[in-house]
Protein backbone atom coordinates (compact mmCIF):
# COMPACT_ATOMS: atom_id res chain seq x y z
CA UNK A 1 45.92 99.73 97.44
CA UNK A 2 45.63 103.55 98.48
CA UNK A 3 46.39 102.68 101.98
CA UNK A 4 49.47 100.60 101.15
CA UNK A 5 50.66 103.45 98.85
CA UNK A 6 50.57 106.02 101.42
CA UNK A 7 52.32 103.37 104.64
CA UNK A 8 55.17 103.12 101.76
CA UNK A 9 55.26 106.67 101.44
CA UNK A 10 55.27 107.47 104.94
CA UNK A 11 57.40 104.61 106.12
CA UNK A 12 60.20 106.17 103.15
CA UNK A 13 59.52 109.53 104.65
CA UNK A 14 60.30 108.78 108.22
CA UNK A 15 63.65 106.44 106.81
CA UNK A 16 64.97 109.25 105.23
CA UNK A 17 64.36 111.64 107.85
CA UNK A 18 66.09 109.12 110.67
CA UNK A 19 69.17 108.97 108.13
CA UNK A 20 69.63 112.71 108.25
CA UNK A 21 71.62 112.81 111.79
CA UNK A 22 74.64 113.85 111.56
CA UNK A 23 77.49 115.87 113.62
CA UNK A 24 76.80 118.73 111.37
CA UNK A 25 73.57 119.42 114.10
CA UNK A 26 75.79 119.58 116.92
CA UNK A 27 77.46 122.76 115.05
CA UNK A 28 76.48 126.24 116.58
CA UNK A 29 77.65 129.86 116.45
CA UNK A 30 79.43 130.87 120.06
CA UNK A 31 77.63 132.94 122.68
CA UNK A 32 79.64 136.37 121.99
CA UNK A 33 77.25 138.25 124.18
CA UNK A 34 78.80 140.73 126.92
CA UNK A 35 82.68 139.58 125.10
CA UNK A 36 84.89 142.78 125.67
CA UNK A 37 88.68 141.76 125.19
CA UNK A 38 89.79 139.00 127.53
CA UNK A 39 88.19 135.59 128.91
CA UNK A 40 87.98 134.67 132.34
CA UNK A 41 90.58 131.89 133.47
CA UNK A 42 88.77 128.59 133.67
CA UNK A 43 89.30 126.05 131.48
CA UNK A 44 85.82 124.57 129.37
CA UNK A 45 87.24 123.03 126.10
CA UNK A 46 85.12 123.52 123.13
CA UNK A 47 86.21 121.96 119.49
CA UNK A 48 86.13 124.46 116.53
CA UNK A 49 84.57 123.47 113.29
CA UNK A 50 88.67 124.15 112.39
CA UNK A 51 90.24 121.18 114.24
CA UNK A 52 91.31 123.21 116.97
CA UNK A 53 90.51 122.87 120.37
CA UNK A 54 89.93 126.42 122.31
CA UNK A 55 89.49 126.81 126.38
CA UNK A 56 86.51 128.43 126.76
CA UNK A 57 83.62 129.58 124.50
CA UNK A 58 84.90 133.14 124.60
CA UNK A 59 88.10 132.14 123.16
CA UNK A 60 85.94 131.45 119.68
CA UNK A 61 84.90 134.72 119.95
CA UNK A 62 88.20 136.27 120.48
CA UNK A 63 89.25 134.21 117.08
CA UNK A 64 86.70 134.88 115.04
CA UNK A 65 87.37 138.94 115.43
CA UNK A 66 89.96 138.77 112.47
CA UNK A 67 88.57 136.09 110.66
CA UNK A 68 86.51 136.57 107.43
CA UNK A 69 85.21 133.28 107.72
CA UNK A 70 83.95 132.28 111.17
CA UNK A 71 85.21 129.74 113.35
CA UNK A 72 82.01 127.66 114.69
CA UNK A 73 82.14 125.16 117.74
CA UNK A 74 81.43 121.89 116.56
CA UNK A 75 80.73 120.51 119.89
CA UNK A 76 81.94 121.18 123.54
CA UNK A 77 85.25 118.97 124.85
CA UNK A 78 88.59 118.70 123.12
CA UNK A 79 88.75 118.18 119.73
């Protein structure tokens, strides 16, 4: 009876765990590193968590200067 008791709990365990994937882990904070005041000219299209889709990476960054609430990418492509 223990043994069935703890292969419920388990199995329940591992079911919730596999329901928890979502788009919400794709979400990440841009790389701002070495970001002065312009972006180089290539085009890499990255979707922000806002709906909008930015060129590069950079571009994020460059957003998210005046913004009290930051702008996150929610994954990389056009939105």
């Amino acid at each position: 009876m223990k043994v069935a008791i703890v292969f419920l709990l388990s199995a329940l365990a591992l079911l919730n765990l596999a329901g928890n994937t979502t788009a919400q882990e794709c979400i990440r904070k841009p790389n701002c590193v070495g970001i002065t005041t312009r972006c180089p000219r290539r085009y890499e299209p990255v979707c922000g968590t806002n709906g909008i889709t930015y060129p590069l990476e950079c571009s994020v960054c460059l957003a998210n200067r005046n913004r009290d609430v930051p702008i996150l990418i929610e994954y990389d492509g056009v939105c």
